[in-house]
C-alpha atoms as a PDB file:
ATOM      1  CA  UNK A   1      35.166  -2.307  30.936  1.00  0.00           C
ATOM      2  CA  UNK A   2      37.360  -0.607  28.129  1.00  0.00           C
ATOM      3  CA  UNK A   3      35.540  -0.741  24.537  1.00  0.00           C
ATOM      4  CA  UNK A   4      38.826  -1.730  22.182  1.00  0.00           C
ATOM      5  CA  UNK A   5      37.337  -1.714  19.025  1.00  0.00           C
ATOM      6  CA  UNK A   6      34.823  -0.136  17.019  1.00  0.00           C
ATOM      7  CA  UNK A   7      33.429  -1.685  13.803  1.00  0.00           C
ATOM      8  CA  UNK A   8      30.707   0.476  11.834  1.00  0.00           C
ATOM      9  CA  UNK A   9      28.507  -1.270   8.387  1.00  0.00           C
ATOM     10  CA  UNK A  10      26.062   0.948   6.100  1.00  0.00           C
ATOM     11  CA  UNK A  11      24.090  -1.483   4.167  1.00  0.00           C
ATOM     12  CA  UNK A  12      21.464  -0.702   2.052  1.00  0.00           C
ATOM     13  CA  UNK A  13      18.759  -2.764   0.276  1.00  0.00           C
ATOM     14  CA  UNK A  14      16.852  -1.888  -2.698  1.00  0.00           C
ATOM     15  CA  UNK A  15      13.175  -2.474  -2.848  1.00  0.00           C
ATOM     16  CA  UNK A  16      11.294  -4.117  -5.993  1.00  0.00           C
ATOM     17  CA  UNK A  17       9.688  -1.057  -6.353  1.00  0.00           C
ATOM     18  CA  UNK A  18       9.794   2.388  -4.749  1.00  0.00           C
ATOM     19  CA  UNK A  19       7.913   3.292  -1.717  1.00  0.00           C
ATOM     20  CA  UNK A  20       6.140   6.659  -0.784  1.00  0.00           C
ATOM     21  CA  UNK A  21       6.107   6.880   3.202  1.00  0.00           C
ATOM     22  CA  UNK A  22       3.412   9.537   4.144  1.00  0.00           C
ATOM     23  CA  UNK A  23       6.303  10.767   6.746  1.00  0.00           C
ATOM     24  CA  UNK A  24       8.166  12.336   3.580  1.00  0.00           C
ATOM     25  CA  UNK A  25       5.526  13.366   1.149  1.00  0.00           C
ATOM     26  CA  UNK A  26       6.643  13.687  -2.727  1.00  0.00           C
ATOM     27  CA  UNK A  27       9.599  11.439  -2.267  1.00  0.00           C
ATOM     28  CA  UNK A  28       9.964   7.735  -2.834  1.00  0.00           C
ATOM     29  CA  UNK A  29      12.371   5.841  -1.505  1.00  0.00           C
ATOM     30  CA  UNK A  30      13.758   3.341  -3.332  1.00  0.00           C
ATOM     31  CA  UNK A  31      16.247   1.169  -0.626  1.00  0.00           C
ATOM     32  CA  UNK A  32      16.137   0.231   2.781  1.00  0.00           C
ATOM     33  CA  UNK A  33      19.583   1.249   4.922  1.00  0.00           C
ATOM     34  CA  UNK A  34      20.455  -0.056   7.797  1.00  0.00           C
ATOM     35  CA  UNK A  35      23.367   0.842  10.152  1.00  0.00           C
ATOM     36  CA  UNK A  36      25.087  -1.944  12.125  1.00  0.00           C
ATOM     37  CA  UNK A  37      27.672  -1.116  15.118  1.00  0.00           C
ATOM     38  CA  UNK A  38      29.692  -3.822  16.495  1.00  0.00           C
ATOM     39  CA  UNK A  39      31.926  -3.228  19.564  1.00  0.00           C
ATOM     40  CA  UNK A  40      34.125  -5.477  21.408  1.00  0.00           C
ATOM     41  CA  UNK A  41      34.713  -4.924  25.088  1.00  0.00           C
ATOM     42  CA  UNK A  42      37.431  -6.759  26.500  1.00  0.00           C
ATOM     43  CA  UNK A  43      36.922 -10.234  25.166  1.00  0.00           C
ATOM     44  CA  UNK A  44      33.152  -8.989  24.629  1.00  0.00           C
ATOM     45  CA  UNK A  45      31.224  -8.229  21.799  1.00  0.00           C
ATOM     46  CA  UNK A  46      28.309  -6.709  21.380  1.00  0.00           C
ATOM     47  CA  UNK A  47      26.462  -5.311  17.986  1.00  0.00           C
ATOM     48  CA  UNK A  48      23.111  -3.524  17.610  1.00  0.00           C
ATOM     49  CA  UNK A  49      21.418  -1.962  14.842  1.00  0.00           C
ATOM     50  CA  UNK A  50      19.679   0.834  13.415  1.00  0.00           C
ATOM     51  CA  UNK A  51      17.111   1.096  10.240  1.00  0.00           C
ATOM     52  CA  UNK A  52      17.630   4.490   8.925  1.00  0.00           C
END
Protein backbone atom coordinates (compact mmCIF):
# COMPACT_ATOMS: atom_id res chain seq x y z
CA UNK A 1 0.00 0.00 0.00
CA UNK A 2 1.42 3.56 -0.93
CA UNK A 3 -0.14 6.44 1.42
CA UNK A 4 -0.80 9.36 -1.48
CA UNK A 5 -2.02 11.94 0.52
CA UNK A 6 -1.77 13.46 3.75
CA UNK A 7 -4.43 15.83 5.17
CA UNK A 8 -3.68 17.38 8.78
CA UNK A 9 -6.80 19.70 10.93
CA UNK A 10 -6.00 21.64 14.36
CA UNK A 11 -9.29 22.47 15.77
CA UNK A 12 -9.83 23.91 18.87
CA UNK A 13 -12.94 24.47 21.06
CA UNK A 14 -13.43 26.93 23.69
CA UNK A 15 -14.99 25.98 26.93
CA UNK A 16 -17.85 28.13 28.76
CA UNK A 17 -15.54 28.63 31.31
CA UNK A 18 -11.90 27.80 32.01
CA UNK A 19 -10.76 24.61 33.45
CA UNK A 20 -7.87 23.90 36.00
CA UNK A 21 -6.62 20.17 35.31
CA UNK A 22 -4.63 19.08 38.48
CA UNK A 23 -2.03 17.63 35.70
CA UNK A 24 -0.91 21.42 35.10
CA UNK A 25 -1.31 23.21 38.36
CA UNK A 26 -1.74 27.23 38.19
CA UNK A 27 -2.91 27.15 34.63
CA UNK A 28 -6.39 27.07 33.21
CA UNK A 29 -7.15 26.09 30.11
CA UNK A 30 -9.58 27.71 28.37
CA UNK A 31 -10.21 25.40 24.83
CA UNK A 32 -10.20 21.98 23.96
CA UNK A 33 -7.77 21.07 20.68
CA UNK A 34 -7.98 18.34 18.89
CA UNK A 35 -5.75 17.07 16.02
CA UNK A 36 -7.35 15.13 13.14
CA UNK A 37 -5.09 13.16 10.43
CA UNK A 38 -6.69 11.88 7.41
CA UNK A 39 -4.73 9.69 4.93
CA UNK A 40 -5.74 8.11 1.81
CA UNK A 41 -4.09 4.90 0.72
CA UNK A 42 -4.69 3.94 -2.67
CA UNK A 43 -8.40 4.39 -3.06
CA UNK A 44 -8.40 4.13 0.94
CA UNK A 45 -8.96 6.43 3.52
CA UNK A 46 -8.45 6.34 6.80
CA UNK A 47 -8.54 9.32 9.63
CA UNK A 48 -7.89 9.12 13.38
CA UNK A 49 -7.63 11.58 16.00
CA UNK A 50 -5.88 13.00 18.79
CA UNK A 51 -7.17 15.36 21.88
CA UNK A 52 -4.23 17.40 22.75
Amino acid sequence: MKITDVEAYLCHFPLPEPFYPTWIPGIPSTNNSLLLVRLFIEKVQAHGEKII
